[in-house]
Protein backbone atom coordinates (compact mmCIF):
# COMPACT_ATOMS: atom_id res chain seq x y z
CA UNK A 1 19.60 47.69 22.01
CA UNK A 2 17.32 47.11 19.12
CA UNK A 3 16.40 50.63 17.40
CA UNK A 4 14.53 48.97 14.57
CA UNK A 5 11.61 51.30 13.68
CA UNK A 6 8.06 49.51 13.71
CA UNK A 7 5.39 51.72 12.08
CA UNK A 8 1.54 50.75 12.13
CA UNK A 9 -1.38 52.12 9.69
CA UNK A 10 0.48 55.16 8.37
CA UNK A 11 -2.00 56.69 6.07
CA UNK A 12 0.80 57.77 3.37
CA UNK A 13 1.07 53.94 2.57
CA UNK A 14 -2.36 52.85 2.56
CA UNK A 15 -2.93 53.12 -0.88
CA UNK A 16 0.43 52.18 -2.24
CA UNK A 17 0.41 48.85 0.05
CA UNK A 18 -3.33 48.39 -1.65
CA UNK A 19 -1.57 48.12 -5.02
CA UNK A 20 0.74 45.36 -3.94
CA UNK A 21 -2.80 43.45 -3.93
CA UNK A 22 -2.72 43.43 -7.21
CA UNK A 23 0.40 41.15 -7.36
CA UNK A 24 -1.91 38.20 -6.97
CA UNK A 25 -3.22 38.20 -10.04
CA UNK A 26 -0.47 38.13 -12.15
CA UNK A 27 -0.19 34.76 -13.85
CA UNK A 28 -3.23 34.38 -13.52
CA UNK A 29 -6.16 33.99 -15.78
CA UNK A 30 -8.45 37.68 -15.48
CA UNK A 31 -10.57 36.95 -12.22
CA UNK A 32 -12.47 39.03 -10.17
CA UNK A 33 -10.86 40.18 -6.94
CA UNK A 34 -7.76 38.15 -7.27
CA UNK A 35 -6.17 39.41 -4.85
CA UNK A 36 -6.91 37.98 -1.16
CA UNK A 37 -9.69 40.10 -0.18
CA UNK A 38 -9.09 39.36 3.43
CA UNK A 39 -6.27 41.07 3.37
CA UNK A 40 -7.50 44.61 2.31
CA UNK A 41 -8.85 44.20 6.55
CA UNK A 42 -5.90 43.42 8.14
CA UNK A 43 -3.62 46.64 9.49
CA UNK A 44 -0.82 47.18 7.80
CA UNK A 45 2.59 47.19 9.37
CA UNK A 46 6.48 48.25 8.33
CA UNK A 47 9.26 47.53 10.00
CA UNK A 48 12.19 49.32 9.11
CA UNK A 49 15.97 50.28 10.70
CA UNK A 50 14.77 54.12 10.26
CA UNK A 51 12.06 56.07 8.84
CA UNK A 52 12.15 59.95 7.81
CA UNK A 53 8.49 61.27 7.15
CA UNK A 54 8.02 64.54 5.75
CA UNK A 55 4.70 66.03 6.28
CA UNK A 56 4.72 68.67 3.73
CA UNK A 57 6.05 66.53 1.10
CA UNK A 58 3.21 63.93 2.12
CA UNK A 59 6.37 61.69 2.25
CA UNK A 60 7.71 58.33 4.13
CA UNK A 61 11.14 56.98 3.67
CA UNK A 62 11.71 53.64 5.08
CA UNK A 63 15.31 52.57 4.84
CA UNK A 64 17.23 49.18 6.78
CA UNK A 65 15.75 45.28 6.05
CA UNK A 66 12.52 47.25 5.30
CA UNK A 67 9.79 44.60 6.18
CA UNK A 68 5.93 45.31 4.62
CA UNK A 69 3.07 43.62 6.09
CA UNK A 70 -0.65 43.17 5.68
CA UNK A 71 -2.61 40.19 6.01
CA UNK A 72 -1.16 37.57 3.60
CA UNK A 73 0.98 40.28 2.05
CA UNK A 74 4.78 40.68 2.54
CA UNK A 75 6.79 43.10 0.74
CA UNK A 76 10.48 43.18 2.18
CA UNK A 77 13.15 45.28 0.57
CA UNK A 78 16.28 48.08 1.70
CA UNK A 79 14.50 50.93 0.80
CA UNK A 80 10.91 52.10 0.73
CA UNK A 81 9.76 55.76 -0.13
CA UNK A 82 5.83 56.52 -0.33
CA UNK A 83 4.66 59.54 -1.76
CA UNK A 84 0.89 61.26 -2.37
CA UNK A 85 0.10 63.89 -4.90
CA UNK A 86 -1.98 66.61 -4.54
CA UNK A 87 -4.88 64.26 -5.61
CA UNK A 88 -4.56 61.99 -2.67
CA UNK A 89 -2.98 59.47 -5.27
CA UNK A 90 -0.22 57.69 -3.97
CA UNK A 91 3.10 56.06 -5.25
CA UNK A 92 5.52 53.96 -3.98
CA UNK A 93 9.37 52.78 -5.08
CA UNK A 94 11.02 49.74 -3.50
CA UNK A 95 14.69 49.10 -3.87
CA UNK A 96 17.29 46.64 -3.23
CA UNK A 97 20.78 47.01 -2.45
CA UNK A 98 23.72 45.52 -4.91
CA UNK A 99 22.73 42.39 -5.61
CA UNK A 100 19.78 41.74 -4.00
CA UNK A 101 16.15 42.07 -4.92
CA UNK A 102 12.93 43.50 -4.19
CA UNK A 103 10.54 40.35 -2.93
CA UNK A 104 6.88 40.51 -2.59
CA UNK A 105 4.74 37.37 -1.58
CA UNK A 106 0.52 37.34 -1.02
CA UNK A 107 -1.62 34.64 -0.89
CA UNK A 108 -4.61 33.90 -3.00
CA UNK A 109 -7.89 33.98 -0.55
CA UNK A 110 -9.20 30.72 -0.23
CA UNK A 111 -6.06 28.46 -1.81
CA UNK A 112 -3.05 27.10 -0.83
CA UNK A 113 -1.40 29.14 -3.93
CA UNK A 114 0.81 32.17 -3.34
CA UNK A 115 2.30 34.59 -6.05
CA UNK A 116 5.69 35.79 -5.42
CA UNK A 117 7.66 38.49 -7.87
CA UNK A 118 11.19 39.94 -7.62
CA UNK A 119 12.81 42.53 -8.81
CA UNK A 120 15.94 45.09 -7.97
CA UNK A 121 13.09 47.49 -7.99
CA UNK A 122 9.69 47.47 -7.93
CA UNK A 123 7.38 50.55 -8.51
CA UNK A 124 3.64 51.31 -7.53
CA UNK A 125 1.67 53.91 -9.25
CA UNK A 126 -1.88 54.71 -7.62
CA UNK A 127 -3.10 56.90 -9.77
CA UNK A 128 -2.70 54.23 -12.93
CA UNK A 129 -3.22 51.15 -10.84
CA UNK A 130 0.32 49.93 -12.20
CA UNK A 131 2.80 47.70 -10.60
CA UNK A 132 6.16 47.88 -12.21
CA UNK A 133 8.78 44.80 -11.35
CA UNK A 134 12.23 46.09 -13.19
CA UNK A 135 15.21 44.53 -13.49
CA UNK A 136 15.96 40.69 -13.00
CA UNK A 137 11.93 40.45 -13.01
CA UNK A 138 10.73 37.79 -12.38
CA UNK A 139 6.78 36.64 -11.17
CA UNK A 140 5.88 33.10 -9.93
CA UNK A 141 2.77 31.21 -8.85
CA UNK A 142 3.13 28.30 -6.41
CA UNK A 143 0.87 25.78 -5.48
CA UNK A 144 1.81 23.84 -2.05
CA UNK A 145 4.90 26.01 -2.56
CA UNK A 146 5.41 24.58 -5.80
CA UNK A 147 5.88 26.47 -8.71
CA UNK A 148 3.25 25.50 -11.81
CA UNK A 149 3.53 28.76 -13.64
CA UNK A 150 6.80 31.65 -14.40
CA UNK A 151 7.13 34.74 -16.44
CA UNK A 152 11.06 36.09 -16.40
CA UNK A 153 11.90 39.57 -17.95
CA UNK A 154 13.36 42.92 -17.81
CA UNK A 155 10.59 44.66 -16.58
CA UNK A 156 7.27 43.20 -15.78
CA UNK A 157 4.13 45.38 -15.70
CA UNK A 158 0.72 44.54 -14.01
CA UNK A 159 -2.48 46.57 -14.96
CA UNK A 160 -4.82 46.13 -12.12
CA UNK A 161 -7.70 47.90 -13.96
CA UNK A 162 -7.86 45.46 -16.72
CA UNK A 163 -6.53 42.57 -14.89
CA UNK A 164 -3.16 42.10 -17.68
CA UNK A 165 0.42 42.50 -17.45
CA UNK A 166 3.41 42.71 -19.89
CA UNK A 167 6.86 42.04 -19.80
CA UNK A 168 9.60 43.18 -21.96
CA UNK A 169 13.42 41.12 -22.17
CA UNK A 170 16.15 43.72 -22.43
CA UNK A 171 19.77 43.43 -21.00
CA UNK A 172 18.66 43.22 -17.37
CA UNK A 173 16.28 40.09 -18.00
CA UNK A 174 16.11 37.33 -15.55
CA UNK A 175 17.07 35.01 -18.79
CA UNK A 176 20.24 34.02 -20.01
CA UNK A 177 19.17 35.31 -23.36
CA UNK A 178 18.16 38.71 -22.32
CA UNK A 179 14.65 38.08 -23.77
CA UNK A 180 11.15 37.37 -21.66
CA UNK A 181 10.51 33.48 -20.34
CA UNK A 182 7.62 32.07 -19.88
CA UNK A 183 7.69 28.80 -18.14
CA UNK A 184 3.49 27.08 -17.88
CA UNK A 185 3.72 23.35 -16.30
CA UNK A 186 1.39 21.00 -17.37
CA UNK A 187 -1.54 19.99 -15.51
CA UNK A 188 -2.69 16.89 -14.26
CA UNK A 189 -5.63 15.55 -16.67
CA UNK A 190 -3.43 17.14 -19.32
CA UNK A 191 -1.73 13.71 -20.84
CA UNK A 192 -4.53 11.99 -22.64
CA UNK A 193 -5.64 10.07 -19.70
CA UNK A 194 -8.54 10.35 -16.70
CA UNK A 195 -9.43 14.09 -15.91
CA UNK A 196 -7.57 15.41 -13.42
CA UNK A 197 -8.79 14.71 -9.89
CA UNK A 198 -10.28 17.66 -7.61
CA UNK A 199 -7.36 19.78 -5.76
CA UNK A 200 -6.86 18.43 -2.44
CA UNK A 201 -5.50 20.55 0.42
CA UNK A 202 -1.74 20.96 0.79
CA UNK A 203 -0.48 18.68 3.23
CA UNK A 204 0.43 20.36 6.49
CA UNK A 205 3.77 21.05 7.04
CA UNK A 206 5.51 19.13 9.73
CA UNK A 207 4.93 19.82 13.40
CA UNK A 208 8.05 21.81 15.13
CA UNK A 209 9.72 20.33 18.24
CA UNK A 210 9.11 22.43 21.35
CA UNK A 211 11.15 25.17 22.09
């Protein structure tokens, strides 16, 4: 019997799953709406093993191959707890058990380019528009699910009122040297030679046999 807990349009994670917009526009240069817009329509979903919800705390806990959903969006971790304040500001904290990490993947409207960042935790603050990615950080663009651009760090912070982020190294870096890494591959057009021809469309990945 499968008791895995499916929970649709809760509005104590509204908010918080808003902020994980932000995560496409890290790596990025500062552009408005960033983010895929389409996906600030689409209902948002979590599928969890359990979920405890405390109405007077204005509190969700979401525990068990936690699995976040919304449009483009996917946030999957072990743990999820959502919290508002009295403000109607909310926060949210994902974790990941012993090593593992925190993954979150969104695609950028219009593009075949997705932004994925790790972490063995990842914090959301909706009052400050802040995304914090901590421990093992690490945030990557791809293009046709190849990666052109990487930042690696302890923590990795993304302000999504001013559209700019930091990272810090530390002992828990993603980097052998414990300080941030910042990895930017060249272009095409880049080399001297012809500009670089328009960006085509990704090639469609090959058709599945029938089931």
């Amino acid at each position: 019997m499968d008791n895995k807990t499916t929970v649709h349009l809760l509005p104590i994670f509204r908010r918080a799953a808003g902020a994980l917009l932000a995560l496409a526009a890290l790596a990025m240069p500062p552009a408005p709406a960033a983010a895929a817009r389409a996906d600030n329509q689409q209902p948002t979903m979590v599928d969890a093993d359990a979920l405890h919800y405390d109405d007077l705390k204005q509190t969700s806990v979401f525990t068990g191959n936690v699995v976040l959903t919304r449009g483009s969006l996917v946030l999957r971790a072990d743990r999820l707890e959502l919290h508002e304040d009295p403000d109607g500001y909310q926060y949210g904290v994902a974790t990941a058990s012993k090593g593992k990490l925190v993954f979150v993947r969104q695609r950028r409207e219009g593009t075949d380019e997705y932004i994925e960042g790790v972490g063995e935790r990842a914090e959301f603050d909706g009052r400050n528009d802040l995304i914090h990615f901590i421990t093992r950080a690490q945030v990557k663009k791809l293009v046709c699910e190849q990666t052109v651009d990487e930042v690696r760090g302890q923590r990795i912070t993304y302000n999504q009122r001013t559209e700019t982020y930091t990272a810090n190294g530390g002992p828990g870096a993603a980097t052998p040297n414990q300080r941030v890494r910042t990895v930017i591959q060249p272009k095409e057009g880049q080399d001297g030679g012809a500009a670089a021809a328009p960006a085509q469309p990704c090639p469609a990945p090959p058709a599945k046999g029938g089931q």
